[in-house]
PDB file of N, CA and C in Angstrom:
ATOM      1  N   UNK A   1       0.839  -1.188   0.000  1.00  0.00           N
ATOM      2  CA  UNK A   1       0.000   0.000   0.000  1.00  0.00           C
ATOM      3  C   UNK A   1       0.882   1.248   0.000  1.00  0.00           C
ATOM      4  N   UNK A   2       0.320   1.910  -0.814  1.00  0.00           N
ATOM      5  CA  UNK A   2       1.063   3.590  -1.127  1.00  0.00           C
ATOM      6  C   UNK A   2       1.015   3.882   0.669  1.00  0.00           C
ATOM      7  N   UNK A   3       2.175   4.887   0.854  1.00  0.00           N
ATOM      8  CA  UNK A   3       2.598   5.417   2.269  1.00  0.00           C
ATOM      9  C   UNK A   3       1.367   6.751   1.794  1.00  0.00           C
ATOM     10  N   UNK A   4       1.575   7.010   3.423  1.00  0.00           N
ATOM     11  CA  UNK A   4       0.470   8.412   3.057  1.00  0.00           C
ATOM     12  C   UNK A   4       1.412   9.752   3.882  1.00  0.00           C
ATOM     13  N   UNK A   5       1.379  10.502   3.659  1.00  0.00           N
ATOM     14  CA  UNK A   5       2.811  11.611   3.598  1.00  0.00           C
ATOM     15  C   UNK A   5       1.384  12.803   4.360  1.00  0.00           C
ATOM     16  N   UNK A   6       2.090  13.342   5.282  1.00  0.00           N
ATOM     17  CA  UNK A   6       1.542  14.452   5.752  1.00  0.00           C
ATOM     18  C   UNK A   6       2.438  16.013   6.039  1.00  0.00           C
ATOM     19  N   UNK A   7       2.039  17.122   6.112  1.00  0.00           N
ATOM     20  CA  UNK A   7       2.220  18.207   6.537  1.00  0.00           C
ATOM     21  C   UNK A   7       3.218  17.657   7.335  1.00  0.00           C
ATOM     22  N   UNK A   8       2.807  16.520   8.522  1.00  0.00           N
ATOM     23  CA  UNK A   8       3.699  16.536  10.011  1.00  0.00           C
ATOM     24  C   UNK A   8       4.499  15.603   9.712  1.00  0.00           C
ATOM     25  N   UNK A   9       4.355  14.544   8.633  1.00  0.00           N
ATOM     26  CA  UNK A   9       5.583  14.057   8.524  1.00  0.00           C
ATOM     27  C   UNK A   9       6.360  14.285   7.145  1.00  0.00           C
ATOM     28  N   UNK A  10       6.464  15.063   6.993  1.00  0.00           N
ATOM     29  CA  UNK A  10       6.810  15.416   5.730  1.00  0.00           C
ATOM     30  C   UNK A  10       8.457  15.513   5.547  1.00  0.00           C
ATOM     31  N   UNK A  11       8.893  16.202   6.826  1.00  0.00           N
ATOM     32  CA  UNK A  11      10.220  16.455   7.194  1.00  0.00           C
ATOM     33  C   UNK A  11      11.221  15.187   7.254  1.00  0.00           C
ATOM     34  N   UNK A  12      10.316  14.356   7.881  1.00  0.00           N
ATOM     35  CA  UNK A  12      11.530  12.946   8.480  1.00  0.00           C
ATOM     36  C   UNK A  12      11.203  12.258   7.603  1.00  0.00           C
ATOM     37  N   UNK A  13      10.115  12.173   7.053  1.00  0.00           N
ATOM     38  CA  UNK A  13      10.253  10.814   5.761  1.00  0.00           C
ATOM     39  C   UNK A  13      10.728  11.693   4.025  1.00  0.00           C
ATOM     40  N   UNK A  14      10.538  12.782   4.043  1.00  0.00           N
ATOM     41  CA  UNK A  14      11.232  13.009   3.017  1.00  0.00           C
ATOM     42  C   UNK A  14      12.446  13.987   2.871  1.00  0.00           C
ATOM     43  N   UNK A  15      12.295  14.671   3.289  1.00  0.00           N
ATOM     44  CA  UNK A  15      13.523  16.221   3.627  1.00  0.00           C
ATOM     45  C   UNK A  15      14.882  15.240   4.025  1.00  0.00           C
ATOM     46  N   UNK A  16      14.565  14.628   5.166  1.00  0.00           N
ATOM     47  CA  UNK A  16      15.934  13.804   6.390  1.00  0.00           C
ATOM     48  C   UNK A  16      16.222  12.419   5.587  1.00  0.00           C
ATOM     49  N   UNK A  17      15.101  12.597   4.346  1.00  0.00           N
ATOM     50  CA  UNK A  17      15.629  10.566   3.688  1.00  0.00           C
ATOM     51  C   UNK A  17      16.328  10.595   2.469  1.00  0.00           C
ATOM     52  N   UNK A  18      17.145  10.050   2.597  1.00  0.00           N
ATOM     53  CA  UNK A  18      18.115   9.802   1.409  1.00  0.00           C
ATOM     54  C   UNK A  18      17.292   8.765   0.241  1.00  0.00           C
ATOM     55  N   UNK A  19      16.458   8.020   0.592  1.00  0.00           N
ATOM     56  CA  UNK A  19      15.880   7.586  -0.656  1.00  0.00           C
ATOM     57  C   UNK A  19      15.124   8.028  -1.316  1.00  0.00           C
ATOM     58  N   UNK A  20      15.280   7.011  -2.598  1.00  0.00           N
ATOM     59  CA  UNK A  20      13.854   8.054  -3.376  1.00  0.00           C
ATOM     60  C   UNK A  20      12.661   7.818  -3.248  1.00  0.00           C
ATOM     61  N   UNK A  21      11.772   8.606  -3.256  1.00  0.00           N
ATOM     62  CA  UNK A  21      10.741   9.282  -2.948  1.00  0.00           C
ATOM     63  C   UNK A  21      10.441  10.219  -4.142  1.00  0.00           C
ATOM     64  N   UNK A  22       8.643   9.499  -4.107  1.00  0.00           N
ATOM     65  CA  UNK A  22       7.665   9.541  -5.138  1.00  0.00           C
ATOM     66  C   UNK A  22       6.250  10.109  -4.596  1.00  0.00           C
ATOM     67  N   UNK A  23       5.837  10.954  -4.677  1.00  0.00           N
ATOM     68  CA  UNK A  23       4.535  11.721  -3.748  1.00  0.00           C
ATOM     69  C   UNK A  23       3.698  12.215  -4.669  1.00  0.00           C
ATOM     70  N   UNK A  24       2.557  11.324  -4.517  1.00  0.00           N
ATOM     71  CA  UNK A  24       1.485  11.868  -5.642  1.00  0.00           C
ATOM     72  C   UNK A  24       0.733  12.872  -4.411  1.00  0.00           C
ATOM     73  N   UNK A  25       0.174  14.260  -4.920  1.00  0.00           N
ATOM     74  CA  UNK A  25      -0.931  15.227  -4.629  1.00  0.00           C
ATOM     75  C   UNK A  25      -2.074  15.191  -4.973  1.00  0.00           C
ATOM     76  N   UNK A  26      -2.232  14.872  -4.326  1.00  0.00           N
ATOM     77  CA  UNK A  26      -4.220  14.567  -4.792  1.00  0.00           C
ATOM     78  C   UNK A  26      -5.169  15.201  -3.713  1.00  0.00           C
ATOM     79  N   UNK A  27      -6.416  14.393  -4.346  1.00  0.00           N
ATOM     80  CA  UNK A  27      -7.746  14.913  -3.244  1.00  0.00           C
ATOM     81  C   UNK A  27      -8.953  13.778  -3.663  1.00  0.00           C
ATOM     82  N   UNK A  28      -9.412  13.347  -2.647  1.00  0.00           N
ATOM     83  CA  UNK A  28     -11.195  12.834  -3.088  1.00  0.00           C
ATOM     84  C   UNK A  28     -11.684  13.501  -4.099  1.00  0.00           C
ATOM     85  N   UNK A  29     -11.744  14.655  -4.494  1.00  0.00           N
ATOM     86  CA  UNK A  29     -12.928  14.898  -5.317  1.00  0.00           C
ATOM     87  C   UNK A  29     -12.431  14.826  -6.290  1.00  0.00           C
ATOM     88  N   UNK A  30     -11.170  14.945  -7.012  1.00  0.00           N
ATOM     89  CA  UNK A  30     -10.049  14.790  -8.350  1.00  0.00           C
ATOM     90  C   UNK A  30     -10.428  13.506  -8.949  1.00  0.00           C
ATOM     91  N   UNK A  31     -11.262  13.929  -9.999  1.00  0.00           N
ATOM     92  CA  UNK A  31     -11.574  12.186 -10.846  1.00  0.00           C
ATOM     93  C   UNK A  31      -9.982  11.609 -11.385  1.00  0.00           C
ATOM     94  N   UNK A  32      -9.587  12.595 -12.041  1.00  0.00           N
ATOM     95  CA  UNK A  32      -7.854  12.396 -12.484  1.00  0.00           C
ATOM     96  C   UNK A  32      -6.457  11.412 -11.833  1.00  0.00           C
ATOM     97  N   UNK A  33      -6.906  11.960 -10.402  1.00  0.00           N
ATOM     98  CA  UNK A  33      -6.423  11.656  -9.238  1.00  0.00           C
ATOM     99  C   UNK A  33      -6.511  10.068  -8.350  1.00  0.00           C
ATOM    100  N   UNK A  34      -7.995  10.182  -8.973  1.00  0.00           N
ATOM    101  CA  UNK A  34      -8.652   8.568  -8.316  1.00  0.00           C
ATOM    102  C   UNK A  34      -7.650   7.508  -9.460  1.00  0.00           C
ATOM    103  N   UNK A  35      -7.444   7.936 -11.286  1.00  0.00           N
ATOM    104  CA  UNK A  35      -7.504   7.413 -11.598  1.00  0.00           C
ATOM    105  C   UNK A  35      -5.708   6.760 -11.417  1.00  0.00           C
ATOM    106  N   UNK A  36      -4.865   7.234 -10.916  1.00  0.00           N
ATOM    107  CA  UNK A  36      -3.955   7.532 -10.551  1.00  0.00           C
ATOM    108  C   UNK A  36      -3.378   6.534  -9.207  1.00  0.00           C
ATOM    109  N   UNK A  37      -4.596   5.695  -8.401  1.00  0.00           N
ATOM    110  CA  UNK A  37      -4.849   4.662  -7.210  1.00  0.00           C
ATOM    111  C   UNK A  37      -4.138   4.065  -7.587  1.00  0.00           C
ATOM    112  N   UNK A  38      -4.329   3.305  -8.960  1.00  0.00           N
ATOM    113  CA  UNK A  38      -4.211   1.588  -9.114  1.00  0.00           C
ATOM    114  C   UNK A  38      -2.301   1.481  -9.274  1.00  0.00           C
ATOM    115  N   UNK A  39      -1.793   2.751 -10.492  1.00  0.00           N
ATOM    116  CA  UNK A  39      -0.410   3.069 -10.863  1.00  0.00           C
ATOM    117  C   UNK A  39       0.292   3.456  -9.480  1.00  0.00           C
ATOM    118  N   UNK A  40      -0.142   3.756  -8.391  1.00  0.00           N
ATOM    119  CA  UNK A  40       0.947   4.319  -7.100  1.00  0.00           C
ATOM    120  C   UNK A  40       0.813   3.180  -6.526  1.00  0.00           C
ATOM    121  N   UNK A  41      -0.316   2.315  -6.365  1.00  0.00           N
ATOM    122  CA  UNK A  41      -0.254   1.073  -5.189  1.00  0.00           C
ATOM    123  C   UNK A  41       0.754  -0.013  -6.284  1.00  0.00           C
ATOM    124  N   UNK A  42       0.279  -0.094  -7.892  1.00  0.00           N
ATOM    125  CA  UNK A  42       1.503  -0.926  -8.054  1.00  0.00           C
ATOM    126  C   UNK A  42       3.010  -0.531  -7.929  1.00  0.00           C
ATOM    127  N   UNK A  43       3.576   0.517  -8.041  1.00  0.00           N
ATOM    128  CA  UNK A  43       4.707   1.154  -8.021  1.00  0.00           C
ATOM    129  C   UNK A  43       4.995   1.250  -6.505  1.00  0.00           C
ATOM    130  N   UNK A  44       4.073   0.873  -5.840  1.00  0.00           N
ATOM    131  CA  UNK A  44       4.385   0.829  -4.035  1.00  0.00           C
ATOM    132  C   UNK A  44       5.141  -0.431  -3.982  1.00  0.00           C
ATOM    133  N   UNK A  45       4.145  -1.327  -4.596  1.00  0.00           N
ATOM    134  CA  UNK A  45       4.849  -2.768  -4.255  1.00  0.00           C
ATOM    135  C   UNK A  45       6.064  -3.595  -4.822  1.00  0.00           C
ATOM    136  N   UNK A  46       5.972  -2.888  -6.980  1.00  0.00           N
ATOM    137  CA  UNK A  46       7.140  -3.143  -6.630  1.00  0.00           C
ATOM    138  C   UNK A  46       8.473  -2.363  -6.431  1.00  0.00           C
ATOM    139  N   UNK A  47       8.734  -0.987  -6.110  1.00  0.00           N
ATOM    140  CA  UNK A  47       9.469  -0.342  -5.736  1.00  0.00           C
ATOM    141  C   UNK A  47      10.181  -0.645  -4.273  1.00  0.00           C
ATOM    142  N   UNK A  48       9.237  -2.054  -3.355  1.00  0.00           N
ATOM    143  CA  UNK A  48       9.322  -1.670  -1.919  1.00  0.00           C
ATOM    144  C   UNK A  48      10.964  -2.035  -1.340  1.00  0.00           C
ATOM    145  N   UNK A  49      11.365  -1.418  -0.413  1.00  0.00           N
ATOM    146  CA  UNK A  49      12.431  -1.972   0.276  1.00  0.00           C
ATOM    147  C   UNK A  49      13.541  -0.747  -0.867  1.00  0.00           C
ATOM    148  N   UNK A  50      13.217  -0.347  -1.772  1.00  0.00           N
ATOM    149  CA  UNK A  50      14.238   0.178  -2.828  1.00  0.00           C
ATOM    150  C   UNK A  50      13.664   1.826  -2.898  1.00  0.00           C
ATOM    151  N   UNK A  51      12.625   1.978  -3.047  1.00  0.00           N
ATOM    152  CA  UNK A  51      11.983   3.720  -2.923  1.00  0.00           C
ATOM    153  C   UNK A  51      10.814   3.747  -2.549  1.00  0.00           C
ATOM    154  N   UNK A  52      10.401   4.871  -1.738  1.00  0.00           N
ATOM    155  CA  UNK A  52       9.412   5.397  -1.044  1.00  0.00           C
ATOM    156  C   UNK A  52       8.165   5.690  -1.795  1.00  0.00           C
ATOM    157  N   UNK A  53       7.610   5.192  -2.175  1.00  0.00           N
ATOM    158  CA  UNK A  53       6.298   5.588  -3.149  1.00  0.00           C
ATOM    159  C   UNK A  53       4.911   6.058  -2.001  1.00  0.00           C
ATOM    160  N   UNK A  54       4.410   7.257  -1.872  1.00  0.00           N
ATOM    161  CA  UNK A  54       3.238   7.579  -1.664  1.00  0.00           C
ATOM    162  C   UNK A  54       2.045   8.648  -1.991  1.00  0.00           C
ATOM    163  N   UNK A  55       1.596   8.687  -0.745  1.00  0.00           N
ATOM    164  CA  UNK A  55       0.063  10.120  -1.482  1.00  0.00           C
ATOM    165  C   UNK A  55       0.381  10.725  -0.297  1.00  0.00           C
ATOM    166  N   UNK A  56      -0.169  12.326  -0.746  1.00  0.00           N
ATOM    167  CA  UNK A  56      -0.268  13.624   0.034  1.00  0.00           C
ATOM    168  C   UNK A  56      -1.689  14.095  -0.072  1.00  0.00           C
ATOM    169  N   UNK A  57      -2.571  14.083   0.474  1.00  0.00           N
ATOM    170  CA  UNK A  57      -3.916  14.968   0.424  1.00  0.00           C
ATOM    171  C   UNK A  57      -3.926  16.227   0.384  1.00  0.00           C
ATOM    172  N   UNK A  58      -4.013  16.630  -0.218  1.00  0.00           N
ATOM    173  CA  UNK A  58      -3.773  18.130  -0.434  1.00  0.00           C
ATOM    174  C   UNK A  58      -4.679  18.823   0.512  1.00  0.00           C
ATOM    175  N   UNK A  59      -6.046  18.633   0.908  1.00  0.00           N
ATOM    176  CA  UNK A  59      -7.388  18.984   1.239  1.00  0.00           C
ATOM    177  C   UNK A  59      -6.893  19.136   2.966  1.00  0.00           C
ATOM    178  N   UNK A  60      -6.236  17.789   3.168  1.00  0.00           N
ATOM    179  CA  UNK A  60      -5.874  17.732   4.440  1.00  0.00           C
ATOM    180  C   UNK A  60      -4.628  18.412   4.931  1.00  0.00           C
ATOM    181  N   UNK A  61      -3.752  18.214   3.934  1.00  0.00           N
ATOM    182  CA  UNK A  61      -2.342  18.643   4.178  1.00  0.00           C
ATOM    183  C   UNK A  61      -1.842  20.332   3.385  1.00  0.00           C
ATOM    184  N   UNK A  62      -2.636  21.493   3.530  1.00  0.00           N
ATOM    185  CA  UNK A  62      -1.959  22.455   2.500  1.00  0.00           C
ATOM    186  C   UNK A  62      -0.675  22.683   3.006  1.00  0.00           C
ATOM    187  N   UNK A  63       0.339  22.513   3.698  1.00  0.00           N
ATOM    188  CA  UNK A  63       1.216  23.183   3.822  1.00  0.00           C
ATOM    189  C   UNK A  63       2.220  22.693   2.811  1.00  0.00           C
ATOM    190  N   UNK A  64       2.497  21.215   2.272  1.00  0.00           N
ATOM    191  CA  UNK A  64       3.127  21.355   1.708  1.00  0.00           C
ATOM    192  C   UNK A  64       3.242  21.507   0.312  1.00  0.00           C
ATOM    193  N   UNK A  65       2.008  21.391  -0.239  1.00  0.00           N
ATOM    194  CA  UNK A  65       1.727  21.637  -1.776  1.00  0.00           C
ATOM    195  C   UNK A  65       1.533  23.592  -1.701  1.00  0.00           C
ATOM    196  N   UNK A  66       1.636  24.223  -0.464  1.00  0.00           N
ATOM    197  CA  UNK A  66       2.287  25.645  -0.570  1.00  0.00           C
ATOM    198  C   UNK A  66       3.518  25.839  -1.142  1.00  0.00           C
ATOM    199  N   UNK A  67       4.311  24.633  -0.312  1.00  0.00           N
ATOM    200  CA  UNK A  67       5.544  25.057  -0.370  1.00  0.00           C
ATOM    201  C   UNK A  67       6.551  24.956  -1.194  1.00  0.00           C
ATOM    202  N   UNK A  68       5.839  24.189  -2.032  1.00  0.00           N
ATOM    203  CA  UNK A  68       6.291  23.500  -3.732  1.00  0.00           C
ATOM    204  C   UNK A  68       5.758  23.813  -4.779  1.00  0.00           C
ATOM    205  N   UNK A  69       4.582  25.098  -4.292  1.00  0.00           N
ATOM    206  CA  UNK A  69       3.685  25.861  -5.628  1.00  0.00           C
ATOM    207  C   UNK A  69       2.681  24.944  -6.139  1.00  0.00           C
ATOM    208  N   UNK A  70       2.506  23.951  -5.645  1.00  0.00           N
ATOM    209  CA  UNK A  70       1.495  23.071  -6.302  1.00  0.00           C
ATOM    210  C   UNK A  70       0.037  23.779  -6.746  1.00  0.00           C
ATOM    211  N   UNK A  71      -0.401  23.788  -8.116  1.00  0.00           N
ATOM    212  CA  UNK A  71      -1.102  24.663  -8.872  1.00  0.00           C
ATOM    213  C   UNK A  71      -2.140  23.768  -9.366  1.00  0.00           C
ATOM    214  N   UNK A  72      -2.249  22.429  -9.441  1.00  0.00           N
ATOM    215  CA  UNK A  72      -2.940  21.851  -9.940  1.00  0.00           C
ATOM    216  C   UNK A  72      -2.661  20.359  -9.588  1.00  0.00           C
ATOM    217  N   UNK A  73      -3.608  19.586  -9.433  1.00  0.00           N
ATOM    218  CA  UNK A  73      -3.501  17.919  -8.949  1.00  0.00           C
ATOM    219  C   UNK A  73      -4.102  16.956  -9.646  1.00  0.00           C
ATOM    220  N   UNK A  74      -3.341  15.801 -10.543  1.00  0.00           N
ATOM    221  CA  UNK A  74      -2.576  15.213  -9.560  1.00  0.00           C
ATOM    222  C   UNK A  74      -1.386  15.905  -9.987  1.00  0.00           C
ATOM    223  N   UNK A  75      -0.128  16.175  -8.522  1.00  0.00           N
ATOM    224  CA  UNK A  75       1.085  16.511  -9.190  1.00  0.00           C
ATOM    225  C   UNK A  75       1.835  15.463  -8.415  1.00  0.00           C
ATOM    226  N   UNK A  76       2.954  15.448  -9.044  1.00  0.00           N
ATOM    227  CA  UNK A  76       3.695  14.092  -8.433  1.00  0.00           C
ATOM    228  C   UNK A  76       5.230  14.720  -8.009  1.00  0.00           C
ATOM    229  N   UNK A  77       5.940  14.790  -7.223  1.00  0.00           N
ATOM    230  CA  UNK A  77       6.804  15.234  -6.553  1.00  0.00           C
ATOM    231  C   UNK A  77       8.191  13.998  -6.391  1.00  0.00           C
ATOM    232  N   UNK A  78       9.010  14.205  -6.972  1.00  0.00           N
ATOM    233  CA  UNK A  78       9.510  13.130  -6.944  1.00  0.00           C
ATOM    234  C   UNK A  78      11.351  13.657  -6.331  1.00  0.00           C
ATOM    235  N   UNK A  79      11.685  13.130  -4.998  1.00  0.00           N
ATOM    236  CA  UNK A  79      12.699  13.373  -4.085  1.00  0.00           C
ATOM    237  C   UNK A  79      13.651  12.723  -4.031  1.00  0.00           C
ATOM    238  N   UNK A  80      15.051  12.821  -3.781  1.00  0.00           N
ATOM    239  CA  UNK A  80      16.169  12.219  -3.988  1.00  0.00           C
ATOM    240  C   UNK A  80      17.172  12.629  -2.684  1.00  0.00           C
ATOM    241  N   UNK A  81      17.541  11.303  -1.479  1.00  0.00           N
ATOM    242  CA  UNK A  81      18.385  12.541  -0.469  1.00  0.00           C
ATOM    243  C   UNK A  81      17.715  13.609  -0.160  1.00  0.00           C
ATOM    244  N   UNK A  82      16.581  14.368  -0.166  1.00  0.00           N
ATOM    245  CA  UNK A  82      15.627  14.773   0.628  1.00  0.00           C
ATOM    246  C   UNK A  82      15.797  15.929  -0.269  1.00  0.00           C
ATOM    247  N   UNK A  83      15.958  16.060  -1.706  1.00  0.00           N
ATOM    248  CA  UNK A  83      15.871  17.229  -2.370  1.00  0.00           C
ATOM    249  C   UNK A  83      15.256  17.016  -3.086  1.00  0.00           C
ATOM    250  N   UNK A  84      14.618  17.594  -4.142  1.00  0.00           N
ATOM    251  CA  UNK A  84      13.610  17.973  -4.866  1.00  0.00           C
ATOM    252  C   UNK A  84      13.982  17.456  -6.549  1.00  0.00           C
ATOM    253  N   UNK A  85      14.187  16.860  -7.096  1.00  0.00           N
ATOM    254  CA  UNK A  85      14.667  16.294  -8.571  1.00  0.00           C
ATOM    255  C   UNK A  85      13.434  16.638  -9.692  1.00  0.00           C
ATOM    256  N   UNK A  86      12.410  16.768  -9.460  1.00  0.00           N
ATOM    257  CA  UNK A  86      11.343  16.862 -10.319  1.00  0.00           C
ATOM    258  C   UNK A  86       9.690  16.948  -9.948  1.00  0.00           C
ATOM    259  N   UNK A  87       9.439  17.888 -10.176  1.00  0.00           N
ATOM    260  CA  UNK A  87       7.963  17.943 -10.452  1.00  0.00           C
ATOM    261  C   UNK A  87       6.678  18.001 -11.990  1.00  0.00           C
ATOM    262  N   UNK A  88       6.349  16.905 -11.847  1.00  0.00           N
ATOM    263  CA  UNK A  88       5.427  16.176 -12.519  1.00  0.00           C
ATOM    264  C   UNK A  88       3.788  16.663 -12.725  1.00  0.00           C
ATOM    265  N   UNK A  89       3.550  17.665 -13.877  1.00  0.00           N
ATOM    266  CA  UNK A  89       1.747  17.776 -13.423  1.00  0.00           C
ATOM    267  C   UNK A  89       0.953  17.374 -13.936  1.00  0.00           C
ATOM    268  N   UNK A  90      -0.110  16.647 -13.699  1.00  0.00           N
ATOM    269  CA  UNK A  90      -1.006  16.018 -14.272  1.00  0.00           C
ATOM    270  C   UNK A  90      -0.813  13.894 -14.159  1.00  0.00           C
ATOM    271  N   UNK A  91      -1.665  13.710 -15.067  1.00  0.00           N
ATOM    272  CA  UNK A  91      -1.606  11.987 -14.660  1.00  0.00           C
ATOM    273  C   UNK A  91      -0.869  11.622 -15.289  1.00  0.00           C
ATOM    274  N   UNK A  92      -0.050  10.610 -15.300  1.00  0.00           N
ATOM    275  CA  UNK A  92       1.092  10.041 -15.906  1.00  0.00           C
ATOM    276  C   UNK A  92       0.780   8.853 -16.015  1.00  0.00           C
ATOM    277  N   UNK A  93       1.577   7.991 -16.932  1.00  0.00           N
ATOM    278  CA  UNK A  93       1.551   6.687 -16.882  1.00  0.00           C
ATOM    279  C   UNK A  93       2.384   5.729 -16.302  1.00  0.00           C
ATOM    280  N   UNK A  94       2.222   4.540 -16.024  1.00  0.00           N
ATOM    281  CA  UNK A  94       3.290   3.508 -15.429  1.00  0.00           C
ATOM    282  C   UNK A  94       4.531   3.854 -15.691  1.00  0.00           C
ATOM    283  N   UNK A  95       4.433   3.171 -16.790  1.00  0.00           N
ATOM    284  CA  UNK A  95       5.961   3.780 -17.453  1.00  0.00           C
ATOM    285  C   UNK A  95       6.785   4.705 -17.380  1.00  0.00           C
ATOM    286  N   UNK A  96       5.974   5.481 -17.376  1.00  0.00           N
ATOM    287  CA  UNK A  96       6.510   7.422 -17.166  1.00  0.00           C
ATOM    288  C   UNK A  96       7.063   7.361 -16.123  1.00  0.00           C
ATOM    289  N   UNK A  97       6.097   7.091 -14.777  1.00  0.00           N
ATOM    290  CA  UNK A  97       6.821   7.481 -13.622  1.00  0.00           C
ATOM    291  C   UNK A  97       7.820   6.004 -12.967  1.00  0.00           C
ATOM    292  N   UNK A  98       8.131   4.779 -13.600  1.00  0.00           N
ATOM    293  CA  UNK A  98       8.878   3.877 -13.627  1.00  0.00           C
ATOM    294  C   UNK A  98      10.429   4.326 -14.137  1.00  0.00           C
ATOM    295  N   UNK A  99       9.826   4.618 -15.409  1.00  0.00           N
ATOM    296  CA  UNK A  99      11.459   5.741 -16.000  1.00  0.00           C
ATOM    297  C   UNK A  99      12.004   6.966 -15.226  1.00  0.00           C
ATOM    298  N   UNK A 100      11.368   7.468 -14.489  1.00  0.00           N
ATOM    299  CA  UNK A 100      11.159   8.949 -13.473  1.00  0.00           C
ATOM    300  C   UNK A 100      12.391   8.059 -12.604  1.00  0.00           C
ATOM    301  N   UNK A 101      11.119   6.801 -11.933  1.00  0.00           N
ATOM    302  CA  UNK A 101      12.316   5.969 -10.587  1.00  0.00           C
ATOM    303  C   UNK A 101      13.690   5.794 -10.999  1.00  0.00           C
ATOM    304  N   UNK A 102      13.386   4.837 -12.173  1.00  0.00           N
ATOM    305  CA  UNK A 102      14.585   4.372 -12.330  1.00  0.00           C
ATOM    306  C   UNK A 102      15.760   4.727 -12.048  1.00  0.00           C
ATOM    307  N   UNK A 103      15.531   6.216 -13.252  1.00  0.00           N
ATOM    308  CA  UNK A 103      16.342   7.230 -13.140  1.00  0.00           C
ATOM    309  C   UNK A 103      17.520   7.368 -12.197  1.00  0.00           C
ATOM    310  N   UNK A 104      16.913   7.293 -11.100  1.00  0.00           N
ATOM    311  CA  UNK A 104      16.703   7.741  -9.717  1.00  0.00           C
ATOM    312  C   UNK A 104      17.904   6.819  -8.900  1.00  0.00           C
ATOM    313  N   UNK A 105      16.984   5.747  -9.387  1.00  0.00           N
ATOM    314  CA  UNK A 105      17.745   4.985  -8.389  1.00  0.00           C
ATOM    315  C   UNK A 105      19.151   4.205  -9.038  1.00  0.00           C
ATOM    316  N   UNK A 106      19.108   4.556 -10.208  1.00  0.00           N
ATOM    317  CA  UNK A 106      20.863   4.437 -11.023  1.00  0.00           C
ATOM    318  C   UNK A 106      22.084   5.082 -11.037  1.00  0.00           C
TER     319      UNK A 106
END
């Protein structure tokens, strides 16, 4: 299961982590967003033990889609060593954000 990333933990699981880290922005009411479930829970499982794959609620959490300009959802945030490598807007595909990881983790 996708990790779920908050405002309060935002710091120690991504800022303080050296791995990579994948953070989709979403919300309940985002049809776009829903469609976006099935591609993060598979990329949860098989990424696990190797990168951080999760969701941010935007609805619940504004502070940090402030703090990254987030303008529109789904956006996908994708972290390296607790820095910032790329931001992603709109829905993507498997692939897309598989090549994003990879990247990443080579």
């Amino acid at each position: 299961m996708a990790y779920e990333f908050t405002d309060s933990n935002f710091q120690k699981e991504v800022i303080e982590n050296e791995k990579v880290t994948l953070i989709d922005l979403w919300a309940e009411w985002c049809g776009p967003c829903r469609l976006m479930t099935p591609i993060m829970e598979e990329l949860s499982q098989e990424y696990d033990g190797r990168a951080i794959i999760g969701k941010l609620n935007v609805d619940d959490n504004p502070e940090v889609p402030m703090e990254y300009n987030v303008r529109g959802i789904p956006t996908f945030l994708l972290f390296k060593n607790g820095e910032l490598k790329e931001k992603i807007v709109g829905t993507q595909s498997l692939q897309t954000l598989k090549g994003k990881i990879d990247a990443l983790l080579s």
